[in-house]
Protein backbone atom coordinates (compact mmCIF):
# COMPACT_ATOMS: atom_id res chain seq x y z
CA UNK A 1 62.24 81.21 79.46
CA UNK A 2 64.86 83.56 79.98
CA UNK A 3 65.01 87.35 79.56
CA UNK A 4 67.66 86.86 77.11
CA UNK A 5 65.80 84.83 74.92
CA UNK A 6 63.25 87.50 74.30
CA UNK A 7 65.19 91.10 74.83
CA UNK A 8 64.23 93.32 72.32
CA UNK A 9 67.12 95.38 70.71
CA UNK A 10 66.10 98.31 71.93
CA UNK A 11 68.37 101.87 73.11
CA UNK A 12 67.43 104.47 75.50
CA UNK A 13 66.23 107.57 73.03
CA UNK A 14 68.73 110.83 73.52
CA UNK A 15 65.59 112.24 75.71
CA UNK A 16 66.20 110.35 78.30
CA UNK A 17 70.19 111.12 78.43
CA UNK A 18 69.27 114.63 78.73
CA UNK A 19 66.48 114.48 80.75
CA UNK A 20 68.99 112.70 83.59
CA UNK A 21 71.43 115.50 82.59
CA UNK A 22 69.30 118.11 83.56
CA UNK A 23 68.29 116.36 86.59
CA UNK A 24 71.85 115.93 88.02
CA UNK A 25 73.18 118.57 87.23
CA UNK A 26 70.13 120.57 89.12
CA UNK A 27 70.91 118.28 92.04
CA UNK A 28 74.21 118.99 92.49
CA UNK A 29 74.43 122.62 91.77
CA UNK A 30 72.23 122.91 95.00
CA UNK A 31 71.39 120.24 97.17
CA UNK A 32 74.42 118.79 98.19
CA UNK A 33 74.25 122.17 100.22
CA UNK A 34 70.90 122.53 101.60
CA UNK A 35 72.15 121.21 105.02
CA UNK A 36 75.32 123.76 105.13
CA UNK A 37 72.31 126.38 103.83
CA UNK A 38 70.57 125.25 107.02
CA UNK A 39 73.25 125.83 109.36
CA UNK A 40 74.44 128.96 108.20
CA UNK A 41 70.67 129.88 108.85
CA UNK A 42 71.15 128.82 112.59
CA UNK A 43 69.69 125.29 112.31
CA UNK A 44 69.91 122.90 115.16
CA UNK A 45 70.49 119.23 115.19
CA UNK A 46 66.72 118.89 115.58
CA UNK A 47 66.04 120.85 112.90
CA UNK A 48 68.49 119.29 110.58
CA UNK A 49 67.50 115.84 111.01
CA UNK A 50 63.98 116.49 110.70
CA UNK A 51 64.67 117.98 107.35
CA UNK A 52 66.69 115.56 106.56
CA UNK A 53 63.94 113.13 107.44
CA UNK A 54 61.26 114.29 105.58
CA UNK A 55 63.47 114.60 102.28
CA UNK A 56 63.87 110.66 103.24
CA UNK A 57 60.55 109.93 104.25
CA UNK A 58 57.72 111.83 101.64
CA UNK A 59 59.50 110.76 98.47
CA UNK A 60 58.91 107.41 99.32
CA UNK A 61 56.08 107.44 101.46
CA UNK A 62 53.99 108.62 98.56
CA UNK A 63 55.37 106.39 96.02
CA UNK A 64 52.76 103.83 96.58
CA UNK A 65 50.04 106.13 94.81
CA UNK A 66 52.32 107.63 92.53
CA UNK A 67 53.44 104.02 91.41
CA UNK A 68 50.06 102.69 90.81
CA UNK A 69 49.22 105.87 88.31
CA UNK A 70 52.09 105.79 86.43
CA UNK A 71 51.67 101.83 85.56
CA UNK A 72 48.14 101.91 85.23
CA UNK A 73 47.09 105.70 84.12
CA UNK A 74 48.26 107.47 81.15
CA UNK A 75 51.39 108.16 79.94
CA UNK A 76 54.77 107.60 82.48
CA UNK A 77 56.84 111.36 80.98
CA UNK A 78 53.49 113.12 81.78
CA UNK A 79 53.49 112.91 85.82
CA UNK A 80 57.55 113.30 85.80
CA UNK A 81 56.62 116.94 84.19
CA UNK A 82 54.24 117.96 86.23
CA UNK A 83 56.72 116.79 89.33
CA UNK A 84 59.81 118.69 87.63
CA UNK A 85 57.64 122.00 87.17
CA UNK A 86 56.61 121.21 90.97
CA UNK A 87 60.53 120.83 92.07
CA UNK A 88 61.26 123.86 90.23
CA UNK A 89 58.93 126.01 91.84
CA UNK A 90 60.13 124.49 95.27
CA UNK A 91 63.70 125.26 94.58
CA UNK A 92 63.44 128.62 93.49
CA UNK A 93 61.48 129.87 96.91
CA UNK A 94 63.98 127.82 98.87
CA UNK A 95 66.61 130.86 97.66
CA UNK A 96 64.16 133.53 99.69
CA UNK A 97 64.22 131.55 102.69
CA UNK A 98 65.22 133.27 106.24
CA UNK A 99 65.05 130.76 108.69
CA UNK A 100 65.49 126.88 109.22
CA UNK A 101 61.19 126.55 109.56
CA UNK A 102 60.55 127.89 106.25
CA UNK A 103 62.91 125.41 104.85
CA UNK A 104 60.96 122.49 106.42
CA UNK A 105 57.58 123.99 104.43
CA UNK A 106 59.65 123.86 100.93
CA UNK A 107 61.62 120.89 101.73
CA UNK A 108 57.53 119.29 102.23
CA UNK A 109 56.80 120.70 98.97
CA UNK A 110 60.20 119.65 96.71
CA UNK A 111 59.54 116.20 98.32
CA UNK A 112 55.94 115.63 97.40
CA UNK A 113 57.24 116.21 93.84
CA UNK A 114 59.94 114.01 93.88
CA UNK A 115 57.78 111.11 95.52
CA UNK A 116 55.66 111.63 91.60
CA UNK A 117 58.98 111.62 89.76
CA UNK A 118 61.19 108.83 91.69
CA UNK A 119 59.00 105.47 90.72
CA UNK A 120 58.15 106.92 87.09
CA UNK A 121 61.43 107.65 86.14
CA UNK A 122 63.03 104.17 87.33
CA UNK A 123 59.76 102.73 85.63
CA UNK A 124 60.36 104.91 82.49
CA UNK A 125 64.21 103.86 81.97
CA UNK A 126 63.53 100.21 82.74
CA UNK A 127 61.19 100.41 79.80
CA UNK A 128 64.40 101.12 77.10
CA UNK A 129 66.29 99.00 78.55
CA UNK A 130 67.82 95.49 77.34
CA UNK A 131 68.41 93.00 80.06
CA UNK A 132 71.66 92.01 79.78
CA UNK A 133 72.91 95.66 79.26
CA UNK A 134 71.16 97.07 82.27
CA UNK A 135 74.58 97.25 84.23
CA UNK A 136 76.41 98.94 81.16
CA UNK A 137 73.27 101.56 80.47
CA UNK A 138 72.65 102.65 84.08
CA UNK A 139 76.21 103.21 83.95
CA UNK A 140 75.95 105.52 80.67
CA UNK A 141 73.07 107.18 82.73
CA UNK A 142 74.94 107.74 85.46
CA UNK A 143 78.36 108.65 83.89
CA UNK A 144 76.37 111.34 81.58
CA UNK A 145 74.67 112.76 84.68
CA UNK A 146 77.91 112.63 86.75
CA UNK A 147 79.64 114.74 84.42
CA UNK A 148 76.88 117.07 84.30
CA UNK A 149 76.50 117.19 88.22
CA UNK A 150 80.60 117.79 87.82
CA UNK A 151 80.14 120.86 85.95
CA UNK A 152 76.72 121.99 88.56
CA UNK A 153 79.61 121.97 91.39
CA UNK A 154 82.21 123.62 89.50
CA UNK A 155 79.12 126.48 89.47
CA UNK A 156 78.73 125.53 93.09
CA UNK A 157 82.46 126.63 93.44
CA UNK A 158 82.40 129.72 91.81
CA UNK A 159 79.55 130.97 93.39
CA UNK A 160 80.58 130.85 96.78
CA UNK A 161 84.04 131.98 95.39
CA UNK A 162 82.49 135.17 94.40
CA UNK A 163 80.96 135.01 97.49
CA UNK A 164 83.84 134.63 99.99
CA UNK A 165 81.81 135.68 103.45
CA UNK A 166 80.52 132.59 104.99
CA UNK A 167 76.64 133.30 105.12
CA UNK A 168 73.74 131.67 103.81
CA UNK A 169 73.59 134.01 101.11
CA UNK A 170 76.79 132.63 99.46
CA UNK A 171 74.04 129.44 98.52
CA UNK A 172 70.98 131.18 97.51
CA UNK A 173 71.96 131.54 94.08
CA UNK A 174 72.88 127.88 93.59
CA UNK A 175 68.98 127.19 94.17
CA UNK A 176 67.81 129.70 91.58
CA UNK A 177 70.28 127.96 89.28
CA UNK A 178 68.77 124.70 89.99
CA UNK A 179 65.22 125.62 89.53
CA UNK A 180 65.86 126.17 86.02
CA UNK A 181 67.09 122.90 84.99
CA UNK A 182 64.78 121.07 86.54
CA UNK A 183 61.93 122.90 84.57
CA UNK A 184 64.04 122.93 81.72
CA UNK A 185 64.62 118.96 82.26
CA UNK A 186 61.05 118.05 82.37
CA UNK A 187 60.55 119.74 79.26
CA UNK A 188 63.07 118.02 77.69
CA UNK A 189 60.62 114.69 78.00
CA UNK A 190 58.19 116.45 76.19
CA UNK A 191 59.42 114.95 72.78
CA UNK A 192 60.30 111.23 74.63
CA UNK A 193 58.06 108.63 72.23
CA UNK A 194 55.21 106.34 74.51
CA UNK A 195 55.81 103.01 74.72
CA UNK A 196 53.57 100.93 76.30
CA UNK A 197 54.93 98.34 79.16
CA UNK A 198 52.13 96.13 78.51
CA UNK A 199 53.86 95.67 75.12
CA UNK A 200 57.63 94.57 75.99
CA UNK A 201 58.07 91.32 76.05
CA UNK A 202 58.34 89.61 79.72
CA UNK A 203 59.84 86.86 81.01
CA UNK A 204 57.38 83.65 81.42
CA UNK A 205 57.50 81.92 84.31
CA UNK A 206 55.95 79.50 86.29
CA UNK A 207 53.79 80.36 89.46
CA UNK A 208 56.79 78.51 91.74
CA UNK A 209 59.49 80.78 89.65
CA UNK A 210 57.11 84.12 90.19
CA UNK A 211 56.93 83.08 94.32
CA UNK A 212 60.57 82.77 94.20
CA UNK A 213 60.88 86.27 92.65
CA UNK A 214 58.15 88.04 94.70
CA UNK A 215 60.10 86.30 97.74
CA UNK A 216 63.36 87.52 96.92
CA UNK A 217 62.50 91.12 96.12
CA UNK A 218 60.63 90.84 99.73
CA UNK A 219 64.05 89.86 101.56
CA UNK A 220 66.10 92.51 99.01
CA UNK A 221 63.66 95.39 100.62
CA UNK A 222 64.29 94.25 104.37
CA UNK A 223 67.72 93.96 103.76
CA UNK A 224 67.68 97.06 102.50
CA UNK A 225 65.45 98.83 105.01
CA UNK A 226 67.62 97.57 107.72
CA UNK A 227 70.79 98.92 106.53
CA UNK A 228 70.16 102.23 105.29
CA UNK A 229 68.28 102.48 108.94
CA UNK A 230 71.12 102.41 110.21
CA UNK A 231 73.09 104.33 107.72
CA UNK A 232 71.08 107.43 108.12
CA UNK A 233 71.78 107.76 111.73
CA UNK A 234 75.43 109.84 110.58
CA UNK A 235 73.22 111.44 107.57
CA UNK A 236 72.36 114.88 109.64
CA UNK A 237 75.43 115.18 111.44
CA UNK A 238 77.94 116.18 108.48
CA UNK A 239 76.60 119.50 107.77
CA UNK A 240 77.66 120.29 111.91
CA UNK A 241 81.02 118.20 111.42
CA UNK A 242 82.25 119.94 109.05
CA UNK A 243 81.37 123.16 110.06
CA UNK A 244 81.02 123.34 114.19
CA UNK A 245 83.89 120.82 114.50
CA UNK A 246 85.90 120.65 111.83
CA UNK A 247 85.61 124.68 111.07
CA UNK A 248 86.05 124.64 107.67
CA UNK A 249 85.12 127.16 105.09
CA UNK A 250 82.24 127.43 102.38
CA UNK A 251 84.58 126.81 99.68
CA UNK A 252 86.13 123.27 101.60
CA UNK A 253 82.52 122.00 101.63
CA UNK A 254 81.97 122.33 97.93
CA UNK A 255 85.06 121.06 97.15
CA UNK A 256 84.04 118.00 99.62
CA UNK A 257 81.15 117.19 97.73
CA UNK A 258 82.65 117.46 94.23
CA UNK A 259 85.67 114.98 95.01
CA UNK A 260 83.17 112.38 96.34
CA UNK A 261 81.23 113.12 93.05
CA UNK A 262 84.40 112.90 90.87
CA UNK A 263 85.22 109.71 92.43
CA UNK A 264 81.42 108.26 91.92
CA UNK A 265 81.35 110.10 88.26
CA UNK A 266 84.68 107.73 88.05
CA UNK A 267 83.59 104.09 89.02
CA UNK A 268 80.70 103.84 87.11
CA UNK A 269 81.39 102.37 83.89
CA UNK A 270 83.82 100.10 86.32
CA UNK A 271 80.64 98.99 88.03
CA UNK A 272 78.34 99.38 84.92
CA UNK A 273 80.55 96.37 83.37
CA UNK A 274 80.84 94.71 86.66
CA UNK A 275 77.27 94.15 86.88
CA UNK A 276 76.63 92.88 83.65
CA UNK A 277 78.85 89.96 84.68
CA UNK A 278 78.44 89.05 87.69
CA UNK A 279 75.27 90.33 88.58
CA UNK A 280 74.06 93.44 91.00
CA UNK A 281 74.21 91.36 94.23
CA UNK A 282 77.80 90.79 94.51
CA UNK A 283 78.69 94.10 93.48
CA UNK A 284 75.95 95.45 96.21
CA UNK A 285 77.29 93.21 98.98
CA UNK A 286 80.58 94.72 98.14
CA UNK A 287 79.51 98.35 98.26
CA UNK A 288 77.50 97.26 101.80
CA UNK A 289 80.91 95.85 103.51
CA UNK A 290 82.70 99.15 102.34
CA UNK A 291 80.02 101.61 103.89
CA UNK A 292 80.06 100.07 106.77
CA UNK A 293 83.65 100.43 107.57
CA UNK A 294 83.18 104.12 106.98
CA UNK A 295 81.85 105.42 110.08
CA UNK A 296 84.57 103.82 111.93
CA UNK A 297 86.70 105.96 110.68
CA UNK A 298 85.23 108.86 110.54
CA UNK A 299 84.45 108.44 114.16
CA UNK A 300 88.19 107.68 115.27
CA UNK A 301 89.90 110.04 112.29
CA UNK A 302 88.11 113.41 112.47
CA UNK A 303 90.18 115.20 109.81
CA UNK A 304 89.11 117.28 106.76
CA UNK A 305 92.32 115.64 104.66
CA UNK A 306 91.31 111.72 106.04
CA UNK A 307 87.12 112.21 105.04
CA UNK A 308 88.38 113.99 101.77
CA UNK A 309 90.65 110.89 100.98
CA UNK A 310 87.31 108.41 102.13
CA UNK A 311 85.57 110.32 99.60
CA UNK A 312 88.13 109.41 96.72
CA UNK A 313 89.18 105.52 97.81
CA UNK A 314 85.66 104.75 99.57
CA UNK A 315 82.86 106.65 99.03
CA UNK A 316 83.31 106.96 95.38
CA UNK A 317 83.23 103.39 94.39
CA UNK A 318 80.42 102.17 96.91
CA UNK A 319 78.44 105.02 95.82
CA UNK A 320 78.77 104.22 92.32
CA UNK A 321 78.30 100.80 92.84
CA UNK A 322 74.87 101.29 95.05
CA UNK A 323 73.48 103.79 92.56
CA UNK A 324 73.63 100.84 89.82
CA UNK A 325 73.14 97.64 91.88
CA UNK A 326 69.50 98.97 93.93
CA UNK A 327 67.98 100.09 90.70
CA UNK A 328 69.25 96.64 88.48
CA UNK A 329 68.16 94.28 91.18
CA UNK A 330 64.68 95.72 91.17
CA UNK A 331 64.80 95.90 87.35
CA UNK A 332 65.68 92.01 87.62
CA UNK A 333 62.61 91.39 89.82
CA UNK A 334 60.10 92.87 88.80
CA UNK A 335 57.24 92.28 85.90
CA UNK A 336 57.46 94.42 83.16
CA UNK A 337 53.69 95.68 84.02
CA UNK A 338 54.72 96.26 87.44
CA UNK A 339 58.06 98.18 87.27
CA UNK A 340 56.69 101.57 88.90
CA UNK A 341 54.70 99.84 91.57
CA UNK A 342 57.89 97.80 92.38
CA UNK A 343 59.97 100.99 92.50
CA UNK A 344 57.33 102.42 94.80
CA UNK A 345 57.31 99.56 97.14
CA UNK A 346 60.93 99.52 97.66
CA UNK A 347 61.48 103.22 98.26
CA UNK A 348 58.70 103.72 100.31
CA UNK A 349 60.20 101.17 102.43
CA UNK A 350 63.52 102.29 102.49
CA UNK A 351 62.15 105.70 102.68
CA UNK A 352 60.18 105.17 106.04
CA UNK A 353 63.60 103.49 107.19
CA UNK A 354 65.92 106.39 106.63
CA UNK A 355 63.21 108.91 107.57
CA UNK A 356 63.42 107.19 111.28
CA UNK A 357 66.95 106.94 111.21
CA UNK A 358 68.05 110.26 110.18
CA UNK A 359 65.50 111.64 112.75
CA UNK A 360 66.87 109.26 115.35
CA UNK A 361 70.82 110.23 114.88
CA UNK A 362 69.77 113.62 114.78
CA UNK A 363 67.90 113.67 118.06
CA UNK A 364 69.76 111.55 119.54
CA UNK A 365 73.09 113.54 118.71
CA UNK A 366 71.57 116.56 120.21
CA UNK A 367 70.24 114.64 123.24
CA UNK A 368 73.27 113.37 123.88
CA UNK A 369 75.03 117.45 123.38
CA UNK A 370 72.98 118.18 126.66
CA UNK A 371 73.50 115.08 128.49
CA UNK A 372 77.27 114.99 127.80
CA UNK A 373 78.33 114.27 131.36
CA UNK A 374 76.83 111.13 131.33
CA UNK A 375 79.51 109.92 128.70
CA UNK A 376 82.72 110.84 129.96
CA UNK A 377 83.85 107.27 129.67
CA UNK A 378 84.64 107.88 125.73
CA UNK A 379 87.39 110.36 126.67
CA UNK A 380 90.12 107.71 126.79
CA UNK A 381 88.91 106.34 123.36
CA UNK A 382 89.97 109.54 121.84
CA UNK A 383 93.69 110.58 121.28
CA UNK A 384 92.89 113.99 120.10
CA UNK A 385 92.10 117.09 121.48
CA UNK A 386 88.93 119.50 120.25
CA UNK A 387 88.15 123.52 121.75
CA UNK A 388 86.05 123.70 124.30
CA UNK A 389 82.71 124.88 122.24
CA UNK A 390 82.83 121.81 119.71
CA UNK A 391 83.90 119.02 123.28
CA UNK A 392 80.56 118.26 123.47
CA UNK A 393 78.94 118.36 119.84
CA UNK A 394 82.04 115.89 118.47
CA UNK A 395 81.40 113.51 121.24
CA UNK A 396 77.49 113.31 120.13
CA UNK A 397 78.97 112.55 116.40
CA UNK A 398 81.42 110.14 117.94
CA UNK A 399 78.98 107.92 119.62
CA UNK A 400 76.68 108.01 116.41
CA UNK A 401 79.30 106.93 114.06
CA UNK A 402 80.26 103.98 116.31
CA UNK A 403 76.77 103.28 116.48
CA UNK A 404 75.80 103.46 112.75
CA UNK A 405 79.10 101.01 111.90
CA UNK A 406 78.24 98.52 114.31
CA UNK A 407 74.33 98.26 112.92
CA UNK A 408 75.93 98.96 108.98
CA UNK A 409 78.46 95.88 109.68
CA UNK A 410 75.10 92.99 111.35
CA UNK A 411 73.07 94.59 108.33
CA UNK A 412 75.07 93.35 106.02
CA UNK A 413 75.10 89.28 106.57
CA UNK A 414 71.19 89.65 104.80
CA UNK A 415 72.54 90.22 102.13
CA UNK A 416 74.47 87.77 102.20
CA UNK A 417 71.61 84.83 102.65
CA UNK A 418 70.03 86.08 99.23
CA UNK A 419 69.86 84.27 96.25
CA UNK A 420 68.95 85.87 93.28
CA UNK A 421 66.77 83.84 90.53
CA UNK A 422 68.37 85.24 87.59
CA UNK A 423 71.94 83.60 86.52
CA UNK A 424 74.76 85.85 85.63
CA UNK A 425 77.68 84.15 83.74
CA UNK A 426 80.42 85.30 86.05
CA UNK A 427 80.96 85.38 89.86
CA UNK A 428 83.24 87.22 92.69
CA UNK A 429 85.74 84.37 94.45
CA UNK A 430 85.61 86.50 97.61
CA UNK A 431 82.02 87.13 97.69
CA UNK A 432 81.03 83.38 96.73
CA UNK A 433 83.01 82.40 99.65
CA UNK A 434 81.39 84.28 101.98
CA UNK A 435 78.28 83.59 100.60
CA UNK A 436 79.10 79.89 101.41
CA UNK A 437 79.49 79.80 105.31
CA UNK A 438 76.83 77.38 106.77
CA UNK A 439 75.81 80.16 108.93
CA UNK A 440 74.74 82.32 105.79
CA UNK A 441 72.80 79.32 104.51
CA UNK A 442 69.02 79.71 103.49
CA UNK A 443 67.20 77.32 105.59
């Protein structure tokens, strides 16, 4: 039986709009920052990648506990409250902080709430949602909380306008901002009405149709795992691009991070629609082949005006696209009574991935600062000249980038030997052809 044949007609209630409101506009008021916060404190690379690490790793690593409660003890808005109020608390100490260490303690402590909110939620929306509209309402989701992460940087802007000295303090409001709307945001789901997953109705399949699911959301999650490995080798190296290399100013790097959300804010419904067609794989192995042309040329273009434009013609639409696509395909997966556990499978997977790649880019980077004489071979790769004190840091960066493209380009032929189980009425020509090369071929 299909999911269409027994869909309820059923709409997300207004809770939920504003509860994902709240949340992204709290994010992005703040931590797009938290790295630039870091360096301003006098962070190293080490430093930075291990916070960057654990913000990847404990979110997810915890979801497997976290998962289980929610889908088998009481009700799912409960734990994401108690996780908001948690968050909050975390955010608002993160604006005393003096030093990169007592970052890492509060950056423990926002995480272990966020591993109790991440499965929930995605368990939580996937319980108002309509199958064949999942690509449309994630969309809606994530076009409501783009605009209200727009308006969170526009904040983000005038703070460090009014703050023109570039310091650390210029961001410690920004946190204190964001504290409140996450406790203000898990209050919100105070008034969302329980409805029990063991009561929507599920697909029924047969135990050769439930192996073929369990085996394709197995191959999604190393597909997955392997890319964003290597995608999160660059992750704690843009903070000390943008700011040891490239020089720029507090105000450039908040207007960095609200084009790229513009652009993402901009794509969704695009996507949203997209994915209701064709289905989230195509759409994913799309967004896949355009991140991994990015590091390429970031490593061989190291210009404010070239990674602003990425942000706009690049990063934008991939990033909308992922942002829909990883949460729909799990959606598509997954039993109804098992949505949170699902969630928490994936992401802790994914999670341990990234956690050892952002640590591994970051060390490796600063390894590689000390050792530079070792690599003087890369000097007639480069056309450009850099002062003297940033030689030795961009060369770190530049080997990292190349690295991260070459492992983003060989992760993405996994995705292209899936097959998903569910049918979607339409289909991308350029994706079904690749798709179709022998050497792509299940066997």
């Amino acid at each position: 039986m299909n999911s269409e044949d027994i869909e309820e007609d059923v709409n997300p209630p207004a809770e939920l709009y504003a509860y994902h409101a709240t949340s992204s506009f709290s994010h992005d008021t703040a931590m797009p920052y938290l790295s630039y916060f870091a360096v301003r404190l006098g962070a190293t690379f080490e430093q930075i990648a291990l916070m960057q690490s654990l913000m990847n790793l404990l979110p997810m690593s915890l979801q497997h506990f976290w998962g289980w409660i929610s889908d088998k003890k009481m009700v799912r808005t409960y734990w994401i409250i108690g996780g908001s109020v948690l968050a909050a608390l975390a955010l608002f100490l993160l604006s005393k902080v003096e030093n990169p260490n007592e970052m890492i303690f509060l950056v423990i402590l926002y995480s272990v709430a966020h591993s109790i909110i991440i499965p929930t939620w995605s368990a939580l929306q996937g319980d108002w949602m309509n199958p064949s509209r999942r690509g449309s309402t994630l969309s809606r989701f994530h076009v409501i909380g783009g605009l209200m992460g727009l308006i969170g940087s526009f904040i983000a802007i005038y703070v460090v306008h009014i703050n023109p000295e570039d310091s650390p303090d210029s961001f410690r409001p920004l946190f204190v901002i964001a504290a409140f709307a996450t406790f203000l945001g898990g209050m919100i789901l105070i008034r969302v009405p329980y409805r029990d997953p063991t009561k929507i109705p599920d697909q029924i399949l047969t135990d050769q149709a439930k192996k073929e699911y369990s085996d394709t959301f197995k191959s999604y999650v190393r597909a997955q795992s392997f890319y964003t490995l290597n995608m999160s080798l660059i992750w704690p190296l843009f903070a000390i691009i943008l700011i040891k290399v490239l020089e720029v100013d507090n105000m450039v790097l908040v207007a960095f991070s609200v084009i790229g959300a513009v652009s993402e804010m901009a794509f969704q419904p695009i996507m949203g629609r997209l994915v209701d067609r064709v289905g989230p794989l195509p759409v994913l192995i799309m967004s896949r082949i355009g991140f991994a042309i990015l590091p390429f040329i970031y490593a061989f273009f190291p210009d404010i005006k070239v990674m602003i434009a990425l942000q706009i013609v690049l990063l934008g639409p991939c990033f909308s696209a992922f942002l829909i696509t990883s949460n729909a395909i799990v959606l598509d997966l997954a039993p109804n009574k098992e949505r949170a556990a699902y969630f928490s499978y994936y992401n802790t997977r994914v999670g341990i991935t990234t956690f050892i790649g952002a640590l591994a880019g970051g060390y490796l980077a600063g390894h590689i600062e000390d050792f530079t004489g070792a690599i003087f071979v890369i000097d007639s790769l480069m056309s450009f000249s850099l002062i003297d004190n940033s030689d030795y840091t961009w060369r770190a960066i530049f080997i990292i980038f190349l690295i991260s493209g070459i492992g983003r380009s060989i992760g993405t032929i996994p995705f292209l030997r899936l097959k998903m189980p569910r049918k979607y009425p339409g289909s991308i020509n350029f994706i079904d052809r690749l798709m179709e090369f022998r050497m792509f071929k299940r066997r």
